[in-house]
PDB file of N, CA and C in Angstrom:
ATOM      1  N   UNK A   1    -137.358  61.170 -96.249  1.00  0.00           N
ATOM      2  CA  UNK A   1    -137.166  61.442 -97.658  1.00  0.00           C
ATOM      3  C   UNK A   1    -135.749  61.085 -98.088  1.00  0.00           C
ATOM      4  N   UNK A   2    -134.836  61.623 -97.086  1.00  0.00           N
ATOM      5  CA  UNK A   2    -133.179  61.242 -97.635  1.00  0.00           C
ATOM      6  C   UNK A   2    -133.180  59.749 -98.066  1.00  0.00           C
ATOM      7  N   UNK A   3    -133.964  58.599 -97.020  1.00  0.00           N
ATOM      8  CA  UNK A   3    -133.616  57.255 -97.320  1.00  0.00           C
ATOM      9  C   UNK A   3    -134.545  57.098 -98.834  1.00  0.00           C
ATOM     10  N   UNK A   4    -135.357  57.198 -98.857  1.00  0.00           N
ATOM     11  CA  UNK A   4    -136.292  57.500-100.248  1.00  0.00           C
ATOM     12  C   UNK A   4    -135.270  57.545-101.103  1.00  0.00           C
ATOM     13  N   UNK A   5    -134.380  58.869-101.621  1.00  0.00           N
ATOM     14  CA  UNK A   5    -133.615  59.281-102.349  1.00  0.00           C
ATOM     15  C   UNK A   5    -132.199  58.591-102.322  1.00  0.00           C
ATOM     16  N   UNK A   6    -131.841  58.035-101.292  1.00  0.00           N
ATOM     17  CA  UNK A   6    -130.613  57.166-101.042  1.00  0.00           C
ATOM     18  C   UNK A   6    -130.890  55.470-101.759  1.00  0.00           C
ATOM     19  N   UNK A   7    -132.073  55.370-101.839  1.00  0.00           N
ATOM     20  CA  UNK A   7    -132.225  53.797-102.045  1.00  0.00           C
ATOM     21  C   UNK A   7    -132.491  54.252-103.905  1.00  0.00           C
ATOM     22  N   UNK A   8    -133.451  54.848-104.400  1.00  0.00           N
ATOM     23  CA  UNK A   8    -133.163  55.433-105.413  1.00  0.00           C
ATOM     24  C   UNK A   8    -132.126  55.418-106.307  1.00  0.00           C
ATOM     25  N   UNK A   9    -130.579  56.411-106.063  1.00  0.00           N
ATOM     26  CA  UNK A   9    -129.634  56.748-106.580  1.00  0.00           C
ATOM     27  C   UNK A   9    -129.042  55.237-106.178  1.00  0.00           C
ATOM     28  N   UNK A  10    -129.144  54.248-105.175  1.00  0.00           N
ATOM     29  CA  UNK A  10    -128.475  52.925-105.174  1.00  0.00           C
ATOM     30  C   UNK A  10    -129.140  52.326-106.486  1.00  0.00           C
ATOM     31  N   UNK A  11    -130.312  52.477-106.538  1.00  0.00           N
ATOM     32  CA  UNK A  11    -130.895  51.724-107.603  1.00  0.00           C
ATOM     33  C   UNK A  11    -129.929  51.836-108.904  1.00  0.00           C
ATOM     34  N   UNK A  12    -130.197  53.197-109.251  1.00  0.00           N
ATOM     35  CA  UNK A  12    -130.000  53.828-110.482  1.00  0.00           C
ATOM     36  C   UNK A  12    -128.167  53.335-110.531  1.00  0.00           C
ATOM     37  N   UNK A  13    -127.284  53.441-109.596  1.00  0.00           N
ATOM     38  CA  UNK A  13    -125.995  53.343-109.477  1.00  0.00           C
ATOM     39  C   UNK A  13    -125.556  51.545-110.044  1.00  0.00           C
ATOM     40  N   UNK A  14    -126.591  50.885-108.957  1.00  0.00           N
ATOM     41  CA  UNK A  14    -126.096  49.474-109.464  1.00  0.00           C
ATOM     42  C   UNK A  14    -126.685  48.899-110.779  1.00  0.00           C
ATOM     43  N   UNK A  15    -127.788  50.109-111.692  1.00  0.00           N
ATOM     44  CA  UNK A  15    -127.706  49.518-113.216  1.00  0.00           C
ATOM     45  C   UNK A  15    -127.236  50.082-113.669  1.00  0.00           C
ATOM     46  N   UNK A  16    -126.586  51.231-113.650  1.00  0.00           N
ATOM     47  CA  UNK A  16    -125.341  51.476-114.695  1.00  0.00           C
ATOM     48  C   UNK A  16    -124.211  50.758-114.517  1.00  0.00           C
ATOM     49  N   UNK A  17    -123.851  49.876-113.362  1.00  0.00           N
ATOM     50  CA  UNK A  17    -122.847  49.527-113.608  1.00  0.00           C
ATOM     51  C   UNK A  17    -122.974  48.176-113.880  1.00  0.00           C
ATOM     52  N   UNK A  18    -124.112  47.678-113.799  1.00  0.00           N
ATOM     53  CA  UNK A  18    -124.331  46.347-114.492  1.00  0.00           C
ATOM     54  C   UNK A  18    -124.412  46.608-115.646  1.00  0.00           C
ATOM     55  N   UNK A  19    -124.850  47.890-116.133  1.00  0.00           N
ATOM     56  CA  UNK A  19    -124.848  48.182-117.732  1.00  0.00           C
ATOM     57  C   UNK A  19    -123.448  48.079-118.076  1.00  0.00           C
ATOM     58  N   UNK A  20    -122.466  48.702-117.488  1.00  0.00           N
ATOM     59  CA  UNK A  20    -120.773  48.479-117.479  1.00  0.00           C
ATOM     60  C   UNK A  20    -120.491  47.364-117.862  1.00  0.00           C
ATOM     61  N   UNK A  21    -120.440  46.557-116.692  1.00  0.00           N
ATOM     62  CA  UNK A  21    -120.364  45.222-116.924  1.00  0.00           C
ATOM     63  C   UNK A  21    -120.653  44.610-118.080  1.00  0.00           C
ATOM     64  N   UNK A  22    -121.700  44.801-118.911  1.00  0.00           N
ATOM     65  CA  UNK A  22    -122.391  43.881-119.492  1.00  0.00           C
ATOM     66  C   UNK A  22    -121.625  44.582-121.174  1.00  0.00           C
ATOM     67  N   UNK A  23    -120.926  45.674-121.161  1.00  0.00           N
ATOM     68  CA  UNK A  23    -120.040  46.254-122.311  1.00  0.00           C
ATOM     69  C   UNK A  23    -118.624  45.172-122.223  1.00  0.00           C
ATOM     70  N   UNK A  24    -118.109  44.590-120.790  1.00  0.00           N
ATOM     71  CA  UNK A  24    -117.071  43.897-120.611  1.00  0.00           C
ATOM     72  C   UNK A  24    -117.287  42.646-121.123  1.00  0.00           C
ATOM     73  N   UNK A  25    -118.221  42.302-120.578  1.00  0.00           N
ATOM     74  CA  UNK A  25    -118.439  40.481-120.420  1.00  0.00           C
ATOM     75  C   UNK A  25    -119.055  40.171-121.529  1.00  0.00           C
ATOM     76  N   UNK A  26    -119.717  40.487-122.201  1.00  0.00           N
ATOM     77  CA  UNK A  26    -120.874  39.972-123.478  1.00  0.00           C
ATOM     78  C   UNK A  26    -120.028  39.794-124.781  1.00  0.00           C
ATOM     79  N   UNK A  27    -120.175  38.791-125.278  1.00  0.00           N
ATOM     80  CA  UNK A  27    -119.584  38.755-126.459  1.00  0.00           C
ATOM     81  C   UNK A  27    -119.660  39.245-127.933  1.00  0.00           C
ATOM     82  N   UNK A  28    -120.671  39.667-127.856  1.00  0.00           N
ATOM     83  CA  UNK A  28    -121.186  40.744-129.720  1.00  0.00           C
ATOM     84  C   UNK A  28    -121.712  41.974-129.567  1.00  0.00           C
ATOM     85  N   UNK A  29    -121.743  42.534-130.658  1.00  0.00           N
ATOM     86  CA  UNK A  29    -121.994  44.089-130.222  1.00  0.00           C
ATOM     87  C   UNK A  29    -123.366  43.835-130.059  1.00  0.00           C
ATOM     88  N   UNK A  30    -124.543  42.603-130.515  1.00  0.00           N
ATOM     89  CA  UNK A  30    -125.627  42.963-130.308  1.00  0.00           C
ATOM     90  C   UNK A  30    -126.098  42.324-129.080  1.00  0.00           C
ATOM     91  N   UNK A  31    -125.265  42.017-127.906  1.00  0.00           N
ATOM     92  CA  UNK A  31    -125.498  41.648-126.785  1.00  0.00           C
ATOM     93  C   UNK A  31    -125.517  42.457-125.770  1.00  0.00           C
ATOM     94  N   UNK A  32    -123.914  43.289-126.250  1.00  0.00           N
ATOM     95  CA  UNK A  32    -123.026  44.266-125.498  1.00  0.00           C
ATOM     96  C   UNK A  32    -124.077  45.741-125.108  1.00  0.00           C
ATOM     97  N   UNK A  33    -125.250  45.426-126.353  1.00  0.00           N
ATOM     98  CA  UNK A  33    -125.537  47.055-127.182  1.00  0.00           C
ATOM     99  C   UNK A  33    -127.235  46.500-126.152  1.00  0.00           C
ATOM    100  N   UNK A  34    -127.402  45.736-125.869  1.00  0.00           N
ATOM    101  CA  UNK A  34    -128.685  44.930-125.315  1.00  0.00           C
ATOM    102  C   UNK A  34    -128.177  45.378-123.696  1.00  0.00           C
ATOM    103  N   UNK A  35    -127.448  44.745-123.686  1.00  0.00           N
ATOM    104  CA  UNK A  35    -127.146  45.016-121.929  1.00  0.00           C
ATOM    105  C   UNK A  35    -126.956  46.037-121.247  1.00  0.00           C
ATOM    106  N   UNK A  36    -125.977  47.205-122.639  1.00  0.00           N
ATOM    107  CA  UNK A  36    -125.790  48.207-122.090  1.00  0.00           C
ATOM    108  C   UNK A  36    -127.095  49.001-122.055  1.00  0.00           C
ATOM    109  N   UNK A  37    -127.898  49.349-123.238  1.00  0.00           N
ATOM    110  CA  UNK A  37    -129.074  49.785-123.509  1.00  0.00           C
ATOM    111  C   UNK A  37    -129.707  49.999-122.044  1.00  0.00           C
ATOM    112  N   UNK A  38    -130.084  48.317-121.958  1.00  0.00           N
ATOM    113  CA  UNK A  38    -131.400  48.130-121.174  1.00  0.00           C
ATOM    114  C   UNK A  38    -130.762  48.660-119.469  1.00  0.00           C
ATOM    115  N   UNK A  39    -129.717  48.090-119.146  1.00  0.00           N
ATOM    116  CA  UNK A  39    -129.391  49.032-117.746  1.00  0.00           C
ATOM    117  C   UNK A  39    -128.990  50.231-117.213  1.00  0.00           C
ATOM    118  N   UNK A  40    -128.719  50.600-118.551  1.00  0.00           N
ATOM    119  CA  UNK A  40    -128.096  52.366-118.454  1.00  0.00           C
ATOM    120  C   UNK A  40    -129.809  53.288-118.445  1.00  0.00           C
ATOM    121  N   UNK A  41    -130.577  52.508-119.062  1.00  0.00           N
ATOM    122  CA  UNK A  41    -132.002  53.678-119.216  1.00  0.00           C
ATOM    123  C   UNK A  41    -132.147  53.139-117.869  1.00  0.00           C
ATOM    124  N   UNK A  42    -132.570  52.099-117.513  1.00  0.00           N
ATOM    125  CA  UNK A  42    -133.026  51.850-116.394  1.00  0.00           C
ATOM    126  C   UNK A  42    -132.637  52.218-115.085  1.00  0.00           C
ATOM    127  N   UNK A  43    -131.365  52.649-114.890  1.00  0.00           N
ATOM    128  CA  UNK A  43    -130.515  53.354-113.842  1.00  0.00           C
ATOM    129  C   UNK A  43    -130.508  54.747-114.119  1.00  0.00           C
ATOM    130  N   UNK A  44    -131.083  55.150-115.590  1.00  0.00           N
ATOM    131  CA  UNK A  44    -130.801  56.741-115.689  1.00  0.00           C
ATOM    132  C   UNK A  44    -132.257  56.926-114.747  1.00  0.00           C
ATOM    133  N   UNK A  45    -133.337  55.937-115.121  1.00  0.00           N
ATOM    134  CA  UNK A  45    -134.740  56.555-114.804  1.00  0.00           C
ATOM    135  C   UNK A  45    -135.149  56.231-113.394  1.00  0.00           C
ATOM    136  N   UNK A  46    -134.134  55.413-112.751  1.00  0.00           N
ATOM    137  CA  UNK A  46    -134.361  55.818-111.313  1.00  0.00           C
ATOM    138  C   UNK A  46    -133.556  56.658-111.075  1.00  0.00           C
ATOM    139  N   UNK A  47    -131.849  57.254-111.114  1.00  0.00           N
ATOM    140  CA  UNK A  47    -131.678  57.982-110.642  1.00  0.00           C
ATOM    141  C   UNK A  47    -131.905  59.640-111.242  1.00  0.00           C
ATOM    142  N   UNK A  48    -132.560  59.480-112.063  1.00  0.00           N
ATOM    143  CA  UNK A  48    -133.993  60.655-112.515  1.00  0.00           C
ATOM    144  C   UNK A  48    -134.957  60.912-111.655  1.00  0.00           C
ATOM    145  N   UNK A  49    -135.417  59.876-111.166  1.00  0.00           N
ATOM    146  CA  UNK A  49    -136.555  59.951-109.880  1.00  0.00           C
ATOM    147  C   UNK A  49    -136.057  60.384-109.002  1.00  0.00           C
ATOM    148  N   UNK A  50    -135.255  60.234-108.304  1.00  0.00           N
ATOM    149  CA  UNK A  50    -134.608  60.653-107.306  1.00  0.00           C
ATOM    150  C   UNK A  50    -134.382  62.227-107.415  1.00  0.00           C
ATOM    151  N   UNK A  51    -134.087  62.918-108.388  1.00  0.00           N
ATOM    152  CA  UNK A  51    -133.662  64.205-108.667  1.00  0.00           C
ATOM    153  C   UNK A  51    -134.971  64.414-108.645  1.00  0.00           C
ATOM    154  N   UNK A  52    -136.022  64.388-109.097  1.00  0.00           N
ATOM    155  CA  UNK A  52    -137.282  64.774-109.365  1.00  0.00           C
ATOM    156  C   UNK A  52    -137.907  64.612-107.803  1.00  0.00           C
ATOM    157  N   UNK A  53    -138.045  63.542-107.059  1.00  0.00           N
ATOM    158  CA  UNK A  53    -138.621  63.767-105.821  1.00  0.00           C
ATOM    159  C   UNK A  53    -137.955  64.713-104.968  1.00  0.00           C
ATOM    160  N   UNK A  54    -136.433  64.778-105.380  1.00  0.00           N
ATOM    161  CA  UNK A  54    -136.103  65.355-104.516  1.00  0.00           C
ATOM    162  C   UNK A  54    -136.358  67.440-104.380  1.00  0.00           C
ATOM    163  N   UNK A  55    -136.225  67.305-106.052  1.00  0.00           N
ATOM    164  CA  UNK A  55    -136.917  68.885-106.556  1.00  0.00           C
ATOM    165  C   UNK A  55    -138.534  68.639-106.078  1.00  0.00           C
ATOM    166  N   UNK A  56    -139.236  67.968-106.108  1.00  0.00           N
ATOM    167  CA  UNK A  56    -140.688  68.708-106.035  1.00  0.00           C
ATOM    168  C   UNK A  56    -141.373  68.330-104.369  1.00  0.00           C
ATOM    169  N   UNK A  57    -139.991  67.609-103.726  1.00  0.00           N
ATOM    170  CA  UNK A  57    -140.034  67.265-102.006  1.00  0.00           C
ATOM    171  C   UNK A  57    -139.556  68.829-101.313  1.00  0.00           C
ATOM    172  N   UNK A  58    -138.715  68.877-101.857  1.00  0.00           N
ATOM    173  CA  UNK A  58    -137.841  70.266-101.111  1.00  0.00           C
ATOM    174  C   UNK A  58    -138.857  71.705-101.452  1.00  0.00           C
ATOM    175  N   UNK A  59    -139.395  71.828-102.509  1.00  0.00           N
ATOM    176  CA  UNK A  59    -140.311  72.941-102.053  1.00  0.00           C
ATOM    177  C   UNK A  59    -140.070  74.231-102.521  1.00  0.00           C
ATOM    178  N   UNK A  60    -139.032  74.661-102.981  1.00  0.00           N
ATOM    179  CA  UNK A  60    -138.475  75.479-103.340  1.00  0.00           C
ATOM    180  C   UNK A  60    -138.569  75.530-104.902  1.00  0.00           C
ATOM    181  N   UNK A  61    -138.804  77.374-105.380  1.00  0.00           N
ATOM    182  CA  UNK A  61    -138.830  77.305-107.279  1.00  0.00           C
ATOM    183  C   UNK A  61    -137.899  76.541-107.564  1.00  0.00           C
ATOM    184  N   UNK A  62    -136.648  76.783-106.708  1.00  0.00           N
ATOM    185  CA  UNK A  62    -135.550  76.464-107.987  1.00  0.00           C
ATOM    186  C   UNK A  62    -135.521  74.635-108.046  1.00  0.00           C
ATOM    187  N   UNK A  63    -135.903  74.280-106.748  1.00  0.00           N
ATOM    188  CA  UNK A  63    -135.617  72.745-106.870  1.00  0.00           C
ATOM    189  C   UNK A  63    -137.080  72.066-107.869  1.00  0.00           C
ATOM    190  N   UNK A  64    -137.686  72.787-107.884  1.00  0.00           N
ATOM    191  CA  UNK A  64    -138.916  72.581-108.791  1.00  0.00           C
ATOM    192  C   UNK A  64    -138.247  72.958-110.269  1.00  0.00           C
ATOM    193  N   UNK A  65    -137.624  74.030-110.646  1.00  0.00           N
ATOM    194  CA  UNK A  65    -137.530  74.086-111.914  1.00  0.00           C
ATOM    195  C   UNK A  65    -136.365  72.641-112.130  1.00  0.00           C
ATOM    196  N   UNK A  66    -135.673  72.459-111.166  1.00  0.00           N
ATOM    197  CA  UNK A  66    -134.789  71.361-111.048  1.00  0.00           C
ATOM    198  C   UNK A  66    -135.737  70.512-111.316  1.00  0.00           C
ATOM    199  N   UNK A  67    -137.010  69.820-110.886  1.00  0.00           N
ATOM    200  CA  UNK A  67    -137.402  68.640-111.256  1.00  0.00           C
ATOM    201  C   UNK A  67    -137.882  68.397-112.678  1.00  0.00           C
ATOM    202  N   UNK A  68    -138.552  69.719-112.982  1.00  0.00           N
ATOM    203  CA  UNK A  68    -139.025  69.572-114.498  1.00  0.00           C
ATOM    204  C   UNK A  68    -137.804  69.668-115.461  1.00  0.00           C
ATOM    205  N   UNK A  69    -136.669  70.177-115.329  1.00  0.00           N
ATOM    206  CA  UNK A  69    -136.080  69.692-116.274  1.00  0.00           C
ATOM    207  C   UNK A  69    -135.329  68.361-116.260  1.00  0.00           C
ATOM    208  N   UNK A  70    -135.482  67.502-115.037  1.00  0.00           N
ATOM    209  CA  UNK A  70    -135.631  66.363-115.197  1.00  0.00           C
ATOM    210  C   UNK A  70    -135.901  65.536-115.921  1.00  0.00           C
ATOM    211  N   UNK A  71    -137.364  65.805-115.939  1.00  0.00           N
ATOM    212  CA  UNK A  71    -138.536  65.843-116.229  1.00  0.00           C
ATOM    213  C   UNK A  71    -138.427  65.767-117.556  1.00  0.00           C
ATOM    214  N   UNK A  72    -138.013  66.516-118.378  1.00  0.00           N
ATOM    215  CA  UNK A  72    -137.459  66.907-119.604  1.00  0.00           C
ATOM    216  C   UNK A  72    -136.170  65.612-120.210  1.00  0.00           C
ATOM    217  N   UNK A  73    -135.297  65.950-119.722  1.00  0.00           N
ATOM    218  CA  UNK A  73    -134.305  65.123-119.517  1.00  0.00           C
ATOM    219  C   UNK A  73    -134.816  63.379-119.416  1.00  0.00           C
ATOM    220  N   UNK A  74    -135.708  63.239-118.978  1.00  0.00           N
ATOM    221  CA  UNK A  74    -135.474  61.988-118.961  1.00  0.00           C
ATOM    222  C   UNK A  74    -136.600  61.461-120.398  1.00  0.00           C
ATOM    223  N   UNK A  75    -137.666  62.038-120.738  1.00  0.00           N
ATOM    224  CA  UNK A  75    -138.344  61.895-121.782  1.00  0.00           C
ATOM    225  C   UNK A  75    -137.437  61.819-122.755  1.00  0.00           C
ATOM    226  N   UNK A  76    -136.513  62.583-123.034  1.00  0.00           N
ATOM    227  CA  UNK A  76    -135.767  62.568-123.804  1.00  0.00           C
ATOM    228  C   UNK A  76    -134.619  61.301-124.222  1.00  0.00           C
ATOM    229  N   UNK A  77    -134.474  61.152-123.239  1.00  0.00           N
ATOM    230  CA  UNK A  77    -133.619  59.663-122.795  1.00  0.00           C
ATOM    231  C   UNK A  77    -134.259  58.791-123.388  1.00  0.00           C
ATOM    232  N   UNK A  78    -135.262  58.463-122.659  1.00  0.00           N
ATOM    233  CA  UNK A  78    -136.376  57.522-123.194  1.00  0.00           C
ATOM    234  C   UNK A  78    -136.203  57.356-124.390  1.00  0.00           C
ATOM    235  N   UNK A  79    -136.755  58.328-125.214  1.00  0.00           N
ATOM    236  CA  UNK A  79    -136.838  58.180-127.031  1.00  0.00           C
ATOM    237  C   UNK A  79    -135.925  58.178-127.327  1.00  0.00           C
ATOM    238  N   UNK A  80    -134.788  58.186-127.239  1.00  0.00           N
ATOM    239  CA  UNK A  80    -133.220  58.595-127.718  1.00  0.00           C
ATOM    240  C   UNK A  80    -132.258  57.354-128.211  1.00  0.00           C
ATOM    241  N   UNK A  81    -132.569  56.622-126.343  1.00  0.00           N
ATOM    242  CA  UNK A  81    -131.660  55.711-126.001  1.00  0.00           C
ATOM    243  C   UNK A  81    -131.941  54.535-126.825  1.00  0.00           C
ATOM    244  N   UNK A  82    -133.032  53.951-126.747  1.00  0.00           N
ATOM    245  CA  UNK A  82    -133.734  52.503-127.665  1.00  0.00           C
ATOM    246  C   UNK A  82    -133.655  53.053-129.353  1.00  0.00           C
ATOM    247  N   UNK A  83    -133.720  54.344-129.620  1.00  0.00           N
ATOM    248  CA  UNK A  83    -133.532  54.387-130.861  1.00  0.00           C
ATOM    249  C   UNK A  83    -131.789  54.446-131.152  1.00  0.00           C
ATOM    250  N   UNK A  84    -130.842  54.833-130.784  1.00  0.00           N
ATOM    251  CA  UNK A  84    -130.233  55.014-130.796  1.00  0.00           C
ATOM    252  C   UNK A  84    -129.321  53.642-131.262  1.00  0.00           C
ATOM    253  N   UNK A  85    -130.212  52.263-130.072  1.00  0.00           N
ATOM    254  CA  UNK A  85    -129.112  51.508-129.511  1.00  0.00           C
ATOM    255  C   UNK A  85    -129.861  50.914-131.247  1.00  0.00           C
ATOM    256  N   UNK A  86    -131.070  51.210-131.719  1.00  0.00           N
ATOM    257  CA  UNK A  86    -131.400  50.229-132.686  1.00  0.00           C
ATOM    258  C   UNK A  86    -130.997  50.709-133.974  1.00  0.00           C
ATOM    259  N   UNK A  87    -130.509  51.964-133.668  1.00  0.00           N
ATOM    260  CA  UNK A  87    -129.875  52.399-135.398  1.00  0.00           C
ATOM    261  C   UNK A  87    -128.007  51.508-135.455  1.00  0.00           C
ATOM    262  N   UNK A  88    -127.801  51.632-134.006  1.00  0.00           N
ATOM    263  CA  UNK A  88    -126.263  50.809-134.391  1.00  0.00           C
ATOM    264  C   UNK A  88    -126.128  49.477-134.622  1.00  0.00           C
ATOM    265  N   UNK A  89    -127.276  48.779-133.534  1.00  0.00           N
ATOM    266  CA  UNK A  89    -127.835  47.188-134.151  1.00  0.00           C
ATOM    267  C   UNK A  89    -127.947  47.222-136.010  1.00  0.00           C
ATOM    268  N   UNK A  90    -129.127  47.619-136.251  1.00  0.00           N
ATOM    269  CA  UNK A  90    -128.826  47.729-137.955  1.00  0.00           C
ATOM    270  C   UNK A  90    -127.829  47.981-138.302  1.00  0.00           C
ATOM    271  N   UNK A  91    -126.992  49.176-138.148  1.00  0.00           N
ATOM    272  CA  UNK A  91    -125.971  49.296-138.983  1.00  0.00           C
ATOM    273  C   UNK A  91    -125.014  48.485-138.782  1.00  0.00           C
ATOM    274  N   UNK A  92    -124.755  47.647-137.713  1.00  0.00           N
ATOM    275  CA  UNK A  92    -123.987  46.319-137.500  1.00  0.00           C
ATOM    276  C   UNK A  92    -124.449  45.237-138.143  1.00  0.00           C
ATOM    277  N   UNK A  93    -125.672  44.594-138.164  1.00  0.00           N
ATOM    278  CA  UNK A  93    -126.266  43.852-139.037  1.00  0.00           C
ATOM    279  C   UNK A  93    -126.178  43.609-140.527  1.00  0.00           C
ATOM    280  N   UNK A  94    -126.395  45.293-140.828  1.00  0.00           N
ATOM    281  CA  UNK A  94    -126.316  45.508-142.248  1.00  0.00           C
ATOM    282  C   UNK A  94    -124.620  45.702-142.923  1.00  0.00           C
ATOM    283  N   UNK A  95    -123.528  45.626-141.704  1.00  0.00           N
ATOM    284  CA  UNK A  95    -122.171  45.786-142.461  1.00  0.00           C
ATOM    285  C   UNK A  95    -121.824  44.614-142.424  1.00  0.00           C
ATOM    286  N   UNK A  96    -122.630  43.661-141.634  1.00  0.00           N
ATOM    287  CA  UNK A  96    -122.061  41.793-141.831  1.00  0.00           C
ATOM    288  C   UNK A  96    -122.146  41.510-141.008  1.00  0.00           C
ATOM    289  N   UNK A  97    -122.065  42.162-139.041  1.00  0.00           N
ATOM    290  CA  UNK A  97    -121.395  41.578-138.290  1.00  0.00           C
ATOM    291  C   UNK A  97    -122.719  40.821-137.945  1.00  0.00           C
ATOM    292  N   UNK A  98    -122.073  39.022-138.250  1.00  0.00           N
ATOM    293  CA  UNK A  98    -122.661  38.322-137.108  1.00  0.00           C
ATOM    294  C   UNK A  98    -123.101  38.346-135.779  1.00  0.00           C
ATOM    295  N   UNK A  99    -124.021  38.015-134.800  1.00  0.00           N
ATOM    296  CA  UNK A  99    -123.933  37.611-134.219  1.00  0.00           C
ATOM    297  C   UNK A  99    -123.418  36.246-133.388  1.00  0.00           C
ATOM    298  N   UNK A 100    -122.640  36.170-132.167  1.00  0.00           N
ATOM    299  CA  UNK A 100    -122.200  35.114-131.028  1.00  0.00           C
ATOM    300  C   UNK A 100    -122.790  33.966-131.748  1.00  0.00           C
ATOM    301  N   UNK A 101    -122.429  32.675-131.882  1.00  0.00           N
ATOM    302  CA  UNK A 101    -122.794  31.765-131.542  1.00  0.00           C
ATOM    303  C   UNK A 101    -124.548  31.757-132.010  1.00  0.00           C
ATOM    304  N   UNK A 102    -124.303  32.624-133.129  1.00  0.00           N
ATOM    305  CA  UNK A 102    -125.988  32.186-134.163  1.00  0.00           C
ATOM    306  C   UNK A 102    -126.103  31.367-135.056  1.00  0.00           C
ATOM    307  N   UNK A 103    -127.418  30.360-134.935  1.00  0.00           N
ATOM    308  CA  UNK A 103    -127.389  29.246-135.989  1.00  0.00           C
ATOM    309  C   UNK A 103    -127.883  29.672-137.093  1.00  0.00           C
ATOM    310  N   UNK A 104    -129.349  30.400-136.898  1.00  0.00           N
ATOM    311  CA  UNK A 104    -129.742  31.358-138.128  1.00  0.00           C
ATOM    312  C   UNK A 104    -130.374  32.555-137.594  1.00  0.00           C
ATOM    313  N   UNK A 105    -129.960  33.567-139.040  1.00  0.00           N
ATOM    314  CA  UNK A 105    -130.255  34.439-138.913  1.00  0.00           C
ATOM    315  C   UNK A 105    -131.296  35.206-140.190  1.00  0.00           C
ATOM    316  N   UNK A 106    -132.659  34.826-139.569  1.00  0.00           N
ATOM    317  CA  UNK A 106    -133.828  35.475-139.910  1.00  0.00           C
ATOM    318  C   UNK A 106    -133.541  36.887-141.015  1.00  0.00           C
ATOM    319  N   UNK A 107    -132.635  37.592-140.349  1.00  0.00           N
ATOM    320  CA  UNK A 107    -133.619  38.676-141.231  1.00  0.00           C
ATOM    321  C   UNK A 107    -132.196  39.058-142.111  1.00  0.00           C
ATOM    322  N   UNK A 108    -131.608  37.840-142.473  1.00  0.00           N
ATOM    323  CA  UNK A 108    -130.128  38.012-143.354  1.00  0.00           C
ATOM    324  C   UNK A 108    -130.512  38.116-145.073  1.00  0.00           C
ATOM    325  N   UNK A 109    -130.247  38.611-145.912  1.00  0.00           N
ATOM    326  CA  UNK A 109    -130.840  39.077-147.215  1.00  0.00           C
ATOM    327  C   UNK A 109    -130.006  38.366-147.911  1.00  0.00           C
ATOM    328  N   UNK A 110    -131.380  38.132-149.069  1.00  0.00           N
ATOM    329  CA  UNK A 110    -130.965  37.050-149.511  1.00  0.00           C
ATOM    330  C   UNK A 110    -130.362  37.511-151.355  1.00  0.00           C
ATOM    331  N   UNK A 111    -129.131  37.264-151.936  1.00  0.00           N
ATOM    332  CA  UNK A 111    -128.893  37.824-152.748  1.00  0.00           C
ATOM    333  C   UNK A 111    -129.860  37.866-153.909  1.00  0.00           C
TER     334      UNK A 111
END
């Protein structure tokens, strides 16, 4: 089970920090806000799993009440995070900021 939970939290560890990364290296907020988004949920929800196998492996109430609020915790994430990253996309959109190196932009209003 430890290696289970060790490969897990590696998971979850090396997309947050590719999510890191991708706040450094990317050039617009709607790249920055894409990269970070998509590897930070994705590293939260494995190393979510990991807490969760490891609460409902171990056997014990408390590591059980430990998994469900996981459990909790990560549903929450879920709906949070993609809405979150798409209310600052709009509101970047809608105050002007271009995107990198765009030829057109679709959903730009037209006076």
């Amino acid at each position: 089970m430890n290696i289970a939970l060790y490969i897990l939290f590696g998971i979850g560890v090396l997309f947050n920090g590719l999510g890191a990364l991708a706040l450094m290296r990317f050039p617009d907020v709607y790249t920055r806000l894409h990269g970070a988004t998509k590897c930070t949920t994705f590293g939260a929800i494995f190393s979510i799993a990991a807490i969760i196998v490891y609460g409902f492996a171990s056997g014990g109430a408390a590591q059980q009440t430990l998994a469900i609020h996981a459990i909790v915790a990560l549903i929450a994430l879920l709906l949070t995070n993609p809405t979150g990253a798409h209310a600052i996309a709009r509101a970047a959109h809608r105050s002007g900021v271009k995107p990198w190196g765009a030829v057109v932009d679709k959903l730009e209003e037209k006076p």
